[in-house]
Structures are given as structure tokens and as C-alpha cells.
C-alpha atoms as a PDB file:
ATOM      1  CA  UNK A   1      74.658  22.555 -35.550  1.00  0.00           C
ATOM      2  CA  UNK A   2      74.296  26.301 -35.729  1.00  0.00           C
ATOM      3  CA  UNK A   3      71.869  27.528 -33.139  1.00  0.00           C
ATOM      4  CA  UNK A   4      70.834  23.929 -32.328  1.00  0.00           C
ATOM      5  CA  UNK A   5      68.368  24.738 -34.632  1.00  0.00           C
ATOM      6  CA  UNK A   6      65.935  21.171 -35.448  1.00  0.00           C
ATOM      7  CA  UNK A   7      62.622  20.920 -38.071  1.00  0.00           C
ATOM      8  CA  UNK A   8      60.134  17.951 -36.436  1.00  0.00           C
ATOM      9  CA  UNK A   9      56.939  17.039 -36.270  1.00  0.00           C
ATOM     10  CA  UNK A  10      54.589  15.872 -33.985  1.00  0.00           C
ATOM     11  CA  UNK A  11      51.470  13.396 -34.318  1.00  0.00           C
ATOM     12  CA  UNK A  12      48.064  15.123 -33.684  1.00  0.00           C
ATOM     13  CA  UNK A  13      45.381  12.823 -34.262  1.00  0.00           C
ATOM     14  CA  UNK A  14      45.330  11.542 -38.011  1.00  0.00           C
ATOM     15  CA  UNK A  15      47.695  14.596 -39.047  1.00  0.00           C
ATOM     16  CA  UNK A  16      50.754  16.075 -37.565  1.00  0.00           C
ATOM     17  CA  UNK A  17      52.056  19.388 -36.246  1.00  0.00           C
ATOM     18  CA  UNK A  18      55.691  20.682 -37.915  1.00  0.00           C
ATOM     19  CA  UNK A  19      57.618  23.087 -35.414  1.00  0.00           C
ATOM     20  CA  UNK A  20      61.076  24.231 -35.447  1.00  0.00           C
ATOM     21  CA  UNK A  21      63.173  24.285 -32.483  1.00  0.00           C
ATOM     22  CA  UNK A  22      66.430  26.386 -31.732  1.00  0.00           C
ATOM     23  CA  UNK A  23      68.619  27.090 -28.769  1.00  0.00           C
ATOM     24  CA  UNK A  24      70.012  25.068 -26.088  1.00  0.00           C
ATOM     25  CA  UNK A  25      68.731  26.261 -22.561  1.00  0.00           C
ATOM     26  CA  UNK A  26      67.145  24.005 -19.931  1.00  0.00           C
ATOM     27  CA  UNK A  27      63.413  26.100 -20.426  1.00  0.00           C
ATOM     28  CA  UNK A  28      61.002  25.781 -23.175  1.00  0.00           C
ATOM     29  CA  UNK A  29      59.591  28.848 -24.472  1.00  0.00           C
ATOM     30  CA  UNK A  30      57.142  28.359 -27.137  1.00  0.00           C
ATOM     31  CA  UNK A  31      56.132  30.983 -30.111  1.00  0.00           C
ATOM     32  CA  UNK A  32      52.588  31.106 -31.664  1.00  0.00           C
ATOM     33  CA  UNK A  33      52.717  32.800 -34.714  1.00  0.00           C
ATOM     34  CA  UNK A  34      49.462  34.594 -36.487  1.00  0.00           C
ATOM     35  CA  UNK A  35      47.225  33.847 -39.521  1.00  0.00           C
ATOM     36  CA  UNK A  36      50.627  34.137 -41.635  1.00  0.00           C
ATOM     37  CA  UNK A  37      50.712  30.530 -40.605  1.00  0.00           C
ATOM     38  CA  UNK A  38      47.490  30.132 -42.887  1.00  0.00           C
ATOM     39  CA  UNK A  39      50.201  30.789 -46.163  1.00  0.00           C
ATOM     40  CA  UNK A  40      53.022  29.484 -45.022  1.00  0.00           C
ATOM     41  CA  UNK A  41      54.395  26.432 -42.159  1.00  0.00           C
ATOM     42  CA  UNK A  42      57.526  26.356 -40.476  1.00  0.00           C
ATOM     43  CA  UNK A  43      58.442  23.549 -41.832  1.00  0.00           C
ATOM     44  CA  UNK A  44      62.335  23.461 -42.992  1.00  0.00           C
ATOM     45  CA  UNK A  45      63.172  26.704 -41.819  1.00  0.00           C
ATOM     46  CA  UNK A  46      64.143  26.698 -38.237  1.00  0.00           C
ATOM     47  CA  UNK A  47      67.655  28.044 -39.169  1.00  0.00           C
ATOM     48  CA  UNK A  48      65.789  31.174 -41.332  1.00  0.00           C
ATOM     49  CA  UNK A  49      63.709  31.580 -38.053  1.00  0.00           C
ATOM     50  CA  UNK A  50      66.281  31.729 -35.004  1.00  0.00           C
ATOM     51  CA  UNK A  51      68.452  34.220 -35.397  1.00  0.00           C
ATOM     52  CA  UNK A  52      66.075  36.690 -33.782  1.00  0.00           C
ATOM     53  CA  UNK A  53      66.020  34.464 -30.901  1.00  0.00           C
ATOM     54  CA  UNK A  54      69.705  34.527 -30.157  1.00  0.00           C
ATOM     55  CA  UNK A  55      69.591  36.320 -26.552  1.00  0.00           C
ATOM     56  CA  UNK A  56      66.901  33.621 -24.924  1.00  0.00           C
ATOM     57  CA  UNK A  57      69.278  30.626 -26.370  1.00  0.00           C
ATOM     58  CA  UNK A  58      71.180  30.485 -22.711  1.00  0.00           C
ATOM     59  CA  UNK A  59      67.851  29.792 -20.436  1.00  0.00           C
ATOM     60  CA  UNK A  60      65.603  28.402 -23.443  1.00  0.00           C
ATOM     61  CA  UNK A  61      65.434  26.550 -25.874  1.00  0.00           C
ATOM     62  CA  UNK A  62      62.962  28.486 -28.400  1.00  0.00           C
ATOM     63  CA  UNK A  63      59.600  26.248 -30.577  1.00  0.00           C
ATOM     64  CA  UNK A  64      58.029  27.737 -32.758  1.00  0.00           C
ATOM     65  CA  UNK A  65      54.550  25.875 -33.998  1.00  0.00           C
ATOM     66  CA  UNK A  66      52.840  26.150 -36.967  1.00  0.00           C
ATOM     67  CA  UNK A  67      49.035  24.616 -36.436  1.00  0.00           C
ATOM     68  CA  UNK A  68      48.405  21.194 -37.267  1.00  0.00           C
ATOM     69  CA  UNK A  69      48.564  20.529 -41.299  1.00  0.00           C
ATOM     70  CA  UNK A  70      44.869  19.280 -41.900  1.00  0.00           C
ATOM     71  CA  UNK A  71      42.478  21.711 -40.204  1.00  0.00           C
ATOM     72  CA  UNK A  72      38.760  20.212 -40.603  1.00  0.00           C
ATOM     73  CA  UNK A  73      36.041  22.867 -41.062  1.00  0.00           C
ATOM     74  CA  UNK A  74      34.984  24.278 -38.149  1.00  0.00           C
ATOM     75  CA  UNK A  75      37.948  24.177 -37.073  1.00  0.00           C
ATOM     76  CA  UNK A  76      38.119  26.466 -33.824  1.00  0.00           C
ATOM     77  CA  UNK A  77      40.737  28.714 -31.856  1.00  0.00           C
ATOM     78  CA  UNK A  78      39.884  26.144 -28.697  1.00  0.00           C
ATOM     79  CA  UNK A  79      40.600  23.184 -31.062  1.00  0.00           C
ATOM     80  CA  UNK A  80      43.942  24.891 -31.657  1.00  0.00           C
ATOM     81  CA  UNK A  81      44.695  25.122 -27.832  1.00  0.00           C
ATOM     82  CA  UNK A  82      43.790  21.890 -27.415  1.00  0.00           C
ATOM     83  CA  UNK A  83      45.956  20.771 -30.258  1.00  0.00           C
ATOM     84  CA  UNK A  84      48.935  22.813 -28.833  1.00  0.00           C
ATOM     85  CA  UNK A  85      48.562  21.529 -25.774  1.00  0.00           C
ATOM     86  CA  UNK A  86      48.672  17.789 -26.816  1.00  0.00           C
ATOM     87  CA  UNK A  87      51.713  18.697 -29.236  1.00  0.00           C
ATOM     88  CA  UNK A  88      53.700  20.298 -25.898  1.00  0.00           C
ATOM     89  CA  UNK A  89      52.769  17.394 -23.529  1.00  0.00           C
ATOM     90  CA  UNK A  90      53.833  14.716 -26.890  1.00  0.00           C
ATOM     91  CA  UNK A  91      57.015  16.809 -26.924  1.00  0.00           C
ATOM     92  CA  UNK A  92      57.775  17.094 -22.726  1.00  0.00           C
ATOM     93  CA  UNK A  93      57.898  20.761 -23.070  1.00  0.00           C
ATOM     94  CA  UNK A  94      55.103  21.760 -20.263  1.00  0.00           C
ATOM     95  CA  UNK A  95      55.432  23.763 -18.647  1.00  0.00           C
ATOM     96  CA  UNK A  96      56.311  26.572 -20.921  1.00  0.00           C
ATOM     97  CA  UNK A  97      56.609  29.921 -21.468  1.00  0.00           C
ATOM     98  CA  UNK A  98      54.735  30.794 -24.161  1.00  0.00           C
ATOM     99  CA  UNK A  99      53.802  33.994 -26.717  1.00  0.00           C
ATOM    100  CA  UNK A 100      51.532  34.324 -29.127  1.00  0.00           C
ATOM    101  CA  UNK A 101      50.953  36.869 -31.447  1.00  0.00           C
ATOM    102  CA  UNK A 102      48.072  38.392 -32.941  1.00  0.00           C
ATOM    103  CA  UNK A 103      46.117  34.825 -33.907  1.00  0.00           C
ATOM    104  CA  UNK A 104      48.646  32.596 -31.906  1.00  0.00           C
ATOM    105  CA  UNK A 105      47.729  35.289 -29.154  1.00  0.00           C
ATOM    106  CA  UNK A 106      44.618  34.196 -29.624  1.00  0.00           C
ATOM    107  CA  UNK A 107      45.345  30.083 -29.171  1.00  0.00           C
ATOM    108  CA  UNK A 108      47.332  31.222 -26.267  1.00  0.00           C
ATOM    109  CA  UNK A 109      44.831  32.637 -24.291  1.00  0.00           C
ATOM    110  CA  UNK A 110      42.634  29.557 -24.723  1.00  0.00           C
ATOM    111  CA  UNK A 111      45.441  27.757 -23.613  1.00  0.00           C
ATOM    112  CA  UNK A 112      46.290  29.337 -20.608  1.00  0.00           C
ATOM    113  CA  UNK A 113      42.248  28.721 -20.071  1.00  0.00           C
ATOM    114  CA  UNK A 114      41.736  25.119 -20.677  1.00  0.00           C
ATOM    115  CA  UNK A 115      44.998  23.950 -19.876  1.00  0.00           C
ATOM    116  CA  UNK A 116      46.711  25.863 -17.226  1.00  0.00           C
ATOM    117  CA  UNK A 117      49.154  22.657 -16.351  1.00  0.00           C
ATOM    118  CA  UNK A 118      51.102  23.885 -19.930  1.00  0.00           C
ATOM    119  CA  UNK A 119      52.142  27.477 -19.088  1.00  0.00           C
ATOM    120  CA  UNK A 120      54.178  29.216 -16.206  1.00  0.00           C
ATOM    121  CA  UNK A 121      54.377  32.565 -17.984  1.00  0.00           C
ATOM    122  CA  UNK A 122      52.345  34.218 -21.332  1.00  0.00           C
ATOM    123  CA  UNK A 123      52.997  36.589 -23.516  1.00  0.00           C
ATOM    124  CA  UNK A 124      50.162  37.715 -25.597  1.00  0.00           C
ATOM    125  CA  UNK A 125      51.673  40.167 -28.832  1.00  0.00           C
ATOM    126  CA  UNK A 126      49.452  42.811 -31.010  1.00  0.00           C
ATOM    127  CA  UNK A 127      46.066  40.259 -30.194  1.00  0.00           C
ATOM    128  CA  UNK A 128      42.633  40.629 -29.246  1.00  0.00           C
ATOM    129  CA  UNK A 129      39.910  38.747 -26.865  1.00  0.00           C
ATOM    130  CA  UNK A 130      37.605  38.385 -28.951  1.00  0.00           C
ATOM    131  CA  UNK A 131      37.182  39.590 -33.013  1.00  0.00           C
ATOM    132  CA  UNK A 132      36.125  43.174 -32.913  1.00  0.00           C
ATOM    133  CA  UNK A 133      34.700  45.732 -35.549  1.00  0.00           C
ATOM    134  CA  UNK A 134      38.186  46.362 -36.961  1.00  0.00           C
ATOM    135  CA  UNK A 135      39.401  42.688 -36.947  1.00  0.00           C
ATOM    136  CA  UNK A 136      36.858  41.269 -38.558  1.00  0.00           C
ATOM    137  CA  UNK A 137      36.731  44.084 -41.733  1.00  0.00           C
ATOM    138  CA  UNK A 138      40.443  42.845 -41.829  1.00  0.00           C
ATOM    139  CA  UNK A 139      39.385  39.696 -42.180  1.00  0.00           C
ATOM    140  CA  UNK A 140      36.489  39.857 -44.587  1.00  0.00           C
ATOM    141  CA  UNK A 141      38.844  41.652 -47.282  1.00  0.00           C
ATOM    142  CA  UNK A 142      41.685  38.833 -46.545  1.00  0.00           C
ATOM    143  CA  UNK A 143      39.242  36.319 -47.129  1.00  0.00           C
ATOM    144  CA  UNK A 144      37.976  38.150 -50.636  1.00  0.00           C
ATOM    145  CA  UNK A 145      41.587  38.282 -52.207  1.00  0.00           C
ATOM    146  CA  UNK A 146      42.658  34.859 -50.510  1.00  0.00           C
ATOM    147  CA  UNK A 147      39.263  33.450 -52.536  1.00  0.00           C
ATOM    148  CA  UNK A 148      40.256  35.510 -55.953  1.00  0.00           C
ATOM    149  CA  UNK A 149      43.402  34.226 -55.633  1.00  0.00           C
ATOM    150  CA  UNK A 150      45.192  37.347 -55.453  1.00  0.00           C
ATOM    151  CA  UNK A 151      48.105  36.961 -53.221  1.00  0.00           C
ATOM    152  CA  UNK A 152      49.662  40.534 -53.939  1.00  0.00           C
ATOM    153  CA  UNK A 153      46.092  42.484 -53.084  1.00  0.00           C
ATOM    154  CA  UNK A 154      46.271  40.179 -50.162  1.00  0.00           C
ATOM    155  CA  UNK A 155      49.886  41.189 -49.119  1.00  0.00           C
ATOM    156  CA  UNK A 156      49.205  44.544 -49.786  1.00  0.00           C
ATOM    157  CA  UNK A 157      46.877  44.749 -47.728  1.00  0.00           C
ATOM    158  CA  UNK A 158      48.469  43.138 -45.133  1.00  0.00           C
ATOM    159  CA  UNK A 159      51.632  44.955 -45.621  1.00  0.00           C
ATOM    160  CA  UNK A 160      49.589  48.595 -45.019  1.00  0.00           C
ATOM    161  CA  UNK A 161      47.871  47.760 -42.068  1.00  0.00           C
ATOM    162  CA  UNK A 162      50.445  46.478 -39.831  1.00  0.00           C
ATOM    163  CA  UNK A 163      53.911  48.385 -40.287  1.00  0.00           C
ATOM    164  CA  UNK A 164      54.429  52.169 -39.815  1.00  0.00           C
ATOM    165  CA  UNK A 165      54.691  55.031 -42.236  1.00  0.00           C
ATOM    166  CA  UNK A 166      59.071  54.534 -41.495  1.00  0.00           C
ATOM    167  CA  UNK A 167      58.640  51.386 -42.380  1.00  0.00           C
ATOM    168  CA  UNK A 168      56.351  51.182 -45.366  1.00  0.00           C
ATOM    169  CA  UNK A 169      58.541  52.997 -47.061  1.00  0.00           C
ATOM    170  CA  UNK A 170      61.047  50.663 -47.231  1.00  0.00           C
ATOM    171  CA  UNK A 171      58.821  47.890 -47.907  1.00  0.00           C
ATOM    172  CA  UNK A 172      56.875  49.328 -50.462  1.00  0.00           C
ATOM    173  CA  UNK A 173      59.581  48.875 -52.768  1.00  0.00           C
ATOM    174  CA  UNK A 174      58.963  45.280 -52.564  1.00  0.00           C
ATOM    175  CA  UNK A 175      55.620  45.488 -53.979  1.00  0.00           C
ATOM    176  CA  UNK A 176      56.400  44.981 -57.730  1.00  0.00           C
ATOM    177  CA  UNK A 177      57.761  41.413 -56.598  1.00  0.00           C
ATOM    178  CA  UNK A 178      55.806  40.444 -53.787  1.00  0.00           C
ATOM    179  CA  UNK A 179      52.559  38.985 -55.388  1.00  0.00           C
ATOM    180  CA  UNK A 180      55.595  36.031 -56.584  1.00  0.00           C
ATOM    181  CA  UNK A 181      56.596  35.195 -52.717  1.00  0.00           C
ATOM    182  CA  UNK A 182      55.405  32.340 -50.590  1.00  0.00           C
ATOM    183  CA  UNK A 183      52.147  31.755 -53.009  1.00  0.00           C
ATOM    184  CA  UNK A 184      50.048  28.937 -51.715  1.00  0.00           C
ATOM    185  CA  UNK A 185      48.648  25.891 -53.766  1.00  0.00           C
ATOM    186  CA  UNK A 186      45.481  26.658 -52.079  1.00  0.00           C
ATOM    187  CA  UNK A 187      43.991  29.257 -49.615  1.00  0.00           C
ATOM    188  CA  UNK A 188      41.798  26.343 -47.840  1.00  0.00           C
ATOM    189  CA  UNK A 189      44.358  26.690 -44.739  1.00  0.00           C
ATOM    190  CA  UNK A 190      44.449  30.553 -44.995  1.00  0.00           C
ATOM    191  CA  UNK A 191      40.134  30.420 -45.021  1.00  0.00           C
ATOM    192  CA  UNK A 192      40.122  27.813 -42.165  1.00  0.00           C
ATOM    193  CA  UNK A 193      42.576  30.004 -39.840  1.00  0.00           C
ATOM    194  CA  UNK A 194      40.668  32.876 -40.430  1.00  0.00           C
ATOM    195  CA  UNK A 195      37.413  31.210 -39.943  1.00  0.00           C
ATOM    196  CA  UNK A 196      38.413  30.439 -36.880  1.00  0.00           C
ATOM    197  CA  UNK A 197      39.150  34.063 -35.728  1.00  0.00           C
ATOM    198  CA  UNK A 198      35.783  35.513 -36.826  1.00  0.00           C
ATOM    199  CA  UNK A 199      33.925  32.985 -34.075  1.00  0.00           C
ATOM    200  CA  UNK A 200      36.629  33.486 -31.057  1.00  0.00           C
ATOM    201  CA  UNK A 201      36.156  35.117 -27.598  1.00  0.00           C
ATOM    202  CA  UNK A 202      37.803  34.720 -24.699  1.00  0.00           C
ATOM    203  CA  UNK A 203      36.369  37.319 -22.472  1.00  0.00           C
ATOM    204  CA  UNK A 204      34.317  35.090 -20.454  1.00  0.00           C
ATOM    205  CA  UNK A 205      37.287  32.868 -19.520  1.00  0.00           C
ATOM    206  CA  UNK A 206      39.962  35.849 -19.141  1.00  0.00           C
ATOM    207  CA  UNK A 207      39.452  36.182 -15.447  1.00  0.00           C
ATOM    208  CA  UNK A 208      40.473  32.545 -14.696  1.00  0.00           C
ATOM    209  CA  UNK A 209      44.585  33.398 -15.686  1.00  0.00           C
ATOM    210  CA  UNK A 210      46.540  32.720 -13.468  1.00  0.00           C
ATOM    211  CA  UNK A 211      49.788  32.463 -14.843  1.00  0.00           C
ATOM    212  CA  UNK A 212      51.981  35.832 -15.021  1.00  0.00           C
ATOM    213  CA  UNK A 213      51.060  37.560 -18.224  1.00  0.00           C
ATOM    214  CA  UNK A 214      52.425  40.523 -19.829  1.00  0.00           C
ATOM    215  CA  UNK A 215      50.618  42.260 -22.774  1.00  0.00           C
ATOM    216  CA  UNK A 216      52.456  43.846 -25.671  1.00  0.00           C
ATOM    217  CA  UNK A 217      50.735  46.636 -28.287  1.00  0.00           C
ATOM    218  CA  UNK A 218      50.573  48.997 -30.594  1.00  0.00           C
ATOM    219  CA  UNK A 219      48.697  52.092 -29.990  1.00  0.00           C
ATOM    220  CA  UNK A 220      48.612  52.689 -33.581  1.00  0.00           C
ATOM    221  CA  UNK A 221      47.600  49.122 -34.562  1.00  0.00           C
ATOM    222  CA  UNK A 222      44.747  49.174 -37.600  1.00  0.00           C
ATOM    223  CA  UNK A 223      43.885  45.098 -37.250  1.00  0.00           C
ATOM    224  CA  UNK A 224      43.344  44.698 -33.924  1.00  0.00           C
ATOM    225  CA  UNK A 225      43.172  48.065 -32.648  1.00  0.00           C
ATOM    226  CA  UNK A 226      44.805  49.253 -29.148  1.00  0.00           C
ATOM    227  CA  UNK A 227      42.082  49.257 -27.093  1.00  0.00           C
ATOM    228  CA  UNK A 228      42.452  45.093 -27.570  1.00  0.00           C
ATOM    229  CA  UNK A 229      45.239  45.079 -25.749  1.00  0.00           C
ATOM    230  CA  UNK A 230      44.121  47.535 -22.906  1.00  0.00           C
ATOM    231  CA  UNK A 231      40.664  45.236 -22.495  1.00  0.00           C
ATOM    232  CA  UNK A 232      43.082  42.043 -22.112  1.00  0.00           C
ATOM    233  CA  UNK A 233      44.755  44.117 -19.340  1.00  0.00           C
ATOM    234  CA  UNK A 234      41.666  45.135 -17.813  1.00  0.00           C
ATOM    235  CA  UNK A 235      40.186  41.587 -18.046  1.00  0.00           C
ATOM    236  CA  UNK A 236      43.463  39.767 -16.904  1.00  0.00           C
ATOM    237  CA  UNK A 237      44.075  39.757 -13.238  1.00  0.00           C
ATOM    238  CA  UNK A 238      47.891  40.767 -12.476  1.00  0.00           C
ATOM    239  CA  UNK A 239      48.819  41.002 -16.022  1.00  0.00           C
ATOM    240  CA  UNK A 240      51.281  43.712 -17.003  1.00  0.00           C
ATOM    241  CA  UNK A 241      50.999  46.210 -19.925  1.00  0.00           C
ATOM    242  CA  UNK A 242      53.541  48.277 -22.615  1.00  0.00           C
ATOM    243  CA  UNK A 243      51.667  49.617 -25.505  1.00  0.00           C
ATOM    244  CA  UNK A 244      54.352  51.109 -28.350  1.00  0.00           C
ATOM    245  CA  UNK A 245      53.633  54.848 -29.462  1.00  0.00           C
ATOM    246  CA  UNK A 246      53.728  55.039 -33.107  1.00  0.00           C
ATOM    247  CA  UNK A 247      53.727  50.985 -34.278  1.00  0.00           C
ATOM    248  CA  UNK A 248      50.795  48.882 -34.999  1.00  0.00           C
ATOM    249  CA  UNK A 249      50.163  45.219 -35.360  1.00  0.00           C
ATOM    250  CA  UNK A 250      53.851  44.551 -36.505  1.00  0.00           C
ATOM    251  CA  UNK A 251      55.349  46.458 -33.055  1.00  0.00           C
ATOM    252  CA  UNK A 252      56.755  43.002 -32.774  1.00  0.00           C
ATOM    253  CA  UNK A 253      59.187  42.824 -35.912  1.00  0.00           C
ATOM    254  CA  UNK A 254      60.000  46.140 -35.580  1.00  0.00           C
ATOM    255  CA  UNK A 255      60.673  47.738 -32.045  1.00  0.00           C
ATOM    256  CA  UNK A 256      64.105  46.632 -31.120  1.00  0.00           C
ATOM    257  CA  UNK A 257      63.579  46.314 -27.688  1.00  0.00           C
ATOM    258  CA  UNK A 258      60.554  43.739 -28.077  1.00  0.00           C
ATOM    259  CA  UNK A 259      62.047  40.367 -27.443  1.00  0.00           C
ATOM    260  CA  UNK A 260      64.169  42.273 -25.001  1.00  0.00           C
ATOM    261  CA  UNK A 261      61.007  43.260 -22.808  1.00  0.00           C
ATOM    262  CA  UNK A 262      59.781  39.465 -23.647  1.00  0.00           C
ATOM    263  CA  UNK A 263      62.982  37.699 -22.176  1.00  0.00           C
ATOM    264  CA  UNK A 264      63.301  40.516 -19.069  1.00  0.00           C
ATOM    265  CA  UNK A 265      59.595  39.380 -18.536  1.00  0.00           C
ATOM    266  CA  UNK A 266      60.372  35.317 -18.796  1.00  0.00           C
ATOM    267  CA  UNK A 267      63.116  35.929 -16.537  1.00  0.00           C
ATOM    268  CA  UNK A 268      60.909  37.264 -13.814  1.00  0.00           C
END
């Protein structure tokens, strides 16, 4: 099968967890996307989602998790970990090394906190320790067009705050359309995901890492905001830092050397 690429699932309580696998190395690496995951699941569409993972498919084999499908209210970022971390043991796949970005940066900190028998390296992408000033405005407006139903204000939106001026001009031309793409029955997932973000932080727990983690940013990022990145640093013993001059929250879809720095890093 091209890429080795698999769709599964995993039992998590009375629900399940989908996840999409790809590659065929002897290490597990395991990817933690953000609230995107709110709209959208991997489920079916591990061969759309490897190709950017060709280079780690020698020493890994690449998962990619979407959070488990019924999310009770209340639902917090520590439920997540925990979640994760019962998926990954379910699976054999611990330890790992494991990224997150922006949200699943979020579930990976809490992770590397509460169970440190799951990782041997992190990467934490464009994410935060806790929701700041900037994070949670984000939010709030998400949370008003995800409730009006207006999945093109919400893209938008999206759309302007995390890619560069470069880029946004090339997406922009996808805005006539893009309020007809990957349009949920229902925002309740969206809501619960981002519910979950307004009541997270980690900084009391940060110090207790242990694992090697390197920290990836955007020093022109307008969700999170740099200075997230360089308080994880500050507040992570040993971890390493590379912020990206002129990209924000999406430095991870569009520096080309990102999952190059990511597999140098896993490599040790």
C-alpha cells in the first residue's frame, strides 16, 4: 500500500479515537493536530495526510490522532492527555515521539506531565501554556461564527490570523469558495475543543519535563503570540528553541525546513 498508509480506530471508554497511520519505521512518532480537529477528523484520509511525512517514513512510522469522537462537556485538555495516553498504550506505541501543535501542543504538554512513561522526545508547534489575552479573543470570535453557523467568517478569520502576508495572497483567492469546504453538521465538537482551551494551564506542571523538548514559533504569530513559545522555553528545563522571523501560527505548513528541524531533533 502506498506509504503504508492505515485509517483505525481505537476504543476509549464508550466512544472511540480514529487516527491514521503511515510509514514503516521501527519508532512511533505521534502528531497532535489543533482545534481544526474540532471541524474535521482524520478519519479516511491517512493517504491525503502522509505525503508531508515522507522523510521520517525510514525510522518512524507517523499517527496522527484526532480526539476521541464524543467529547462530554467539560471536557478538559488533561482529559485529552489522558485519553491519548490510553489510545497509545491500547495501540503499543509508548514510548513515542510526539508533536503537537497549537491545541495538540497543548494535550502534549499535559501528557508529557501526567504520563511521562508515553514520550521519549516532544515537540510542541505554534502553542501556548496556558490561554493568554490574544488566544482567548481568538477564541471568543471562533466561538461567535462557529454558533451563527458561519463557517466562511469562521475560516476567514482563521485564514488571516495564522499565514503571512506571501501567503494570504495566494489563499485569499480561495475565499469565494471556502465557506462550501469541510462544513460540519454541528459545531458541538468545534465549541467543546475550544472550551477546553479557554480553562488550560500548564505552567505549574512545566518544570516537571523531563523528556527532550524542542519548541517551534512564530515571532509573528497573532493566536498565540511569540512570547508563548519563549515562556515554554523559559519554563521547560533543557528544552531547545527556533522561533521563525516573519510566520505566525501556520510557521508549520509553511517553512520548508519545519519537519526537517522536527526529524533532525527526533533523531537526536
Amino acid at each position: 500500500m502506498l506509504y503504508n498508509a492505515k485509517n483505525g480506530s481505537v476504543a476509549i471508554g464508550e466512544t472511540n479515537m480514529y487516527y491514521a497511520s503511515f510509514g514503516h519505521g521501527a519508532k512511533s512518532f505521534v502528531l497532535l493536530p489543533g482545534l481544526s480537529d474540532g471541524l474535521a477528523t482524520v478519519k479516511g484520509k491517512a493517504l491525503l495526510l502522509a505525503k508531508p511525512y515522507e522523510k521520517f517514513f525510514d525510522d518512524f512510522t507517523v499517527y496522527m490522532f484526532s480526539r476521541k469522537n464524543v467529547m462530554p462537556k467539560g471536557y478538559t485538555i488533561e482529559d485529552m492527555a489522558d485519553d491519548q495516553a490510553e489510545a497509545m498504550k491500547k495501540l503499543g506505541i509508548v514510548p513515542a515521539s510526539v508533536m503537537g501543535v497549537s491545541q495538540g501542543g497543548m494535550i502534549a504538554q499535559m501528557l508529557a506531565v501526567r504520563h511521562p512513561e508515553c514520550l521519549d522526545r516532544l515537540v510542541l508547534a505554534v502553542t501556548a501554556p496556558d490561554v493568554n489575552d490574544l488566544g482567548r479573543a481568538c477564541i471568543a470570535r471562533w466561538k461567535e461564527y462557529a454558533e451563527a453557523g458561519d463557517h466562511k467568517q469562521l475560516m476567514i478569520d482563521t485564514a488571516e490570523n495564522s499565514y503571512s502576508a506571501a501567503y494570504l495572497k495566494i489563499y485569499r483567492k480561495m475565499y469565494p469558495v471556502i465557506g462550501r469546504i469541510g462544513r460540519p453538521k454541528t459545531y458541538e465538537r468545534f465549541e467543546r475543543n475550544a472550551d477546553a482551551i479557554l480553562s488550560f494551564d500548564a505552567k505549574p506542571y512545566l518544570s516537571g519535563i523531563r523528556c527532550p523538548v524542542l519548541i517551534l514559533g512564530g515571532e509573528e504569530d497573532r493566536i498565540v503570540g511569540a512570547e508563548a513559545s519563549k515562556q515554554l522555553h523559559e519554563m521547560i528545563p533543557g528544552s531547545e528553541l527556533y522561533m521563525y522571523p516573519g510566520l505566525g501560527h501556520a510557521a508549520y505548513e509553511e517553512a520548508k525546513d519545519f519537519n526537517d528541524r522536527v526529524l533532525a531533533f527526533l533523531q537526536g
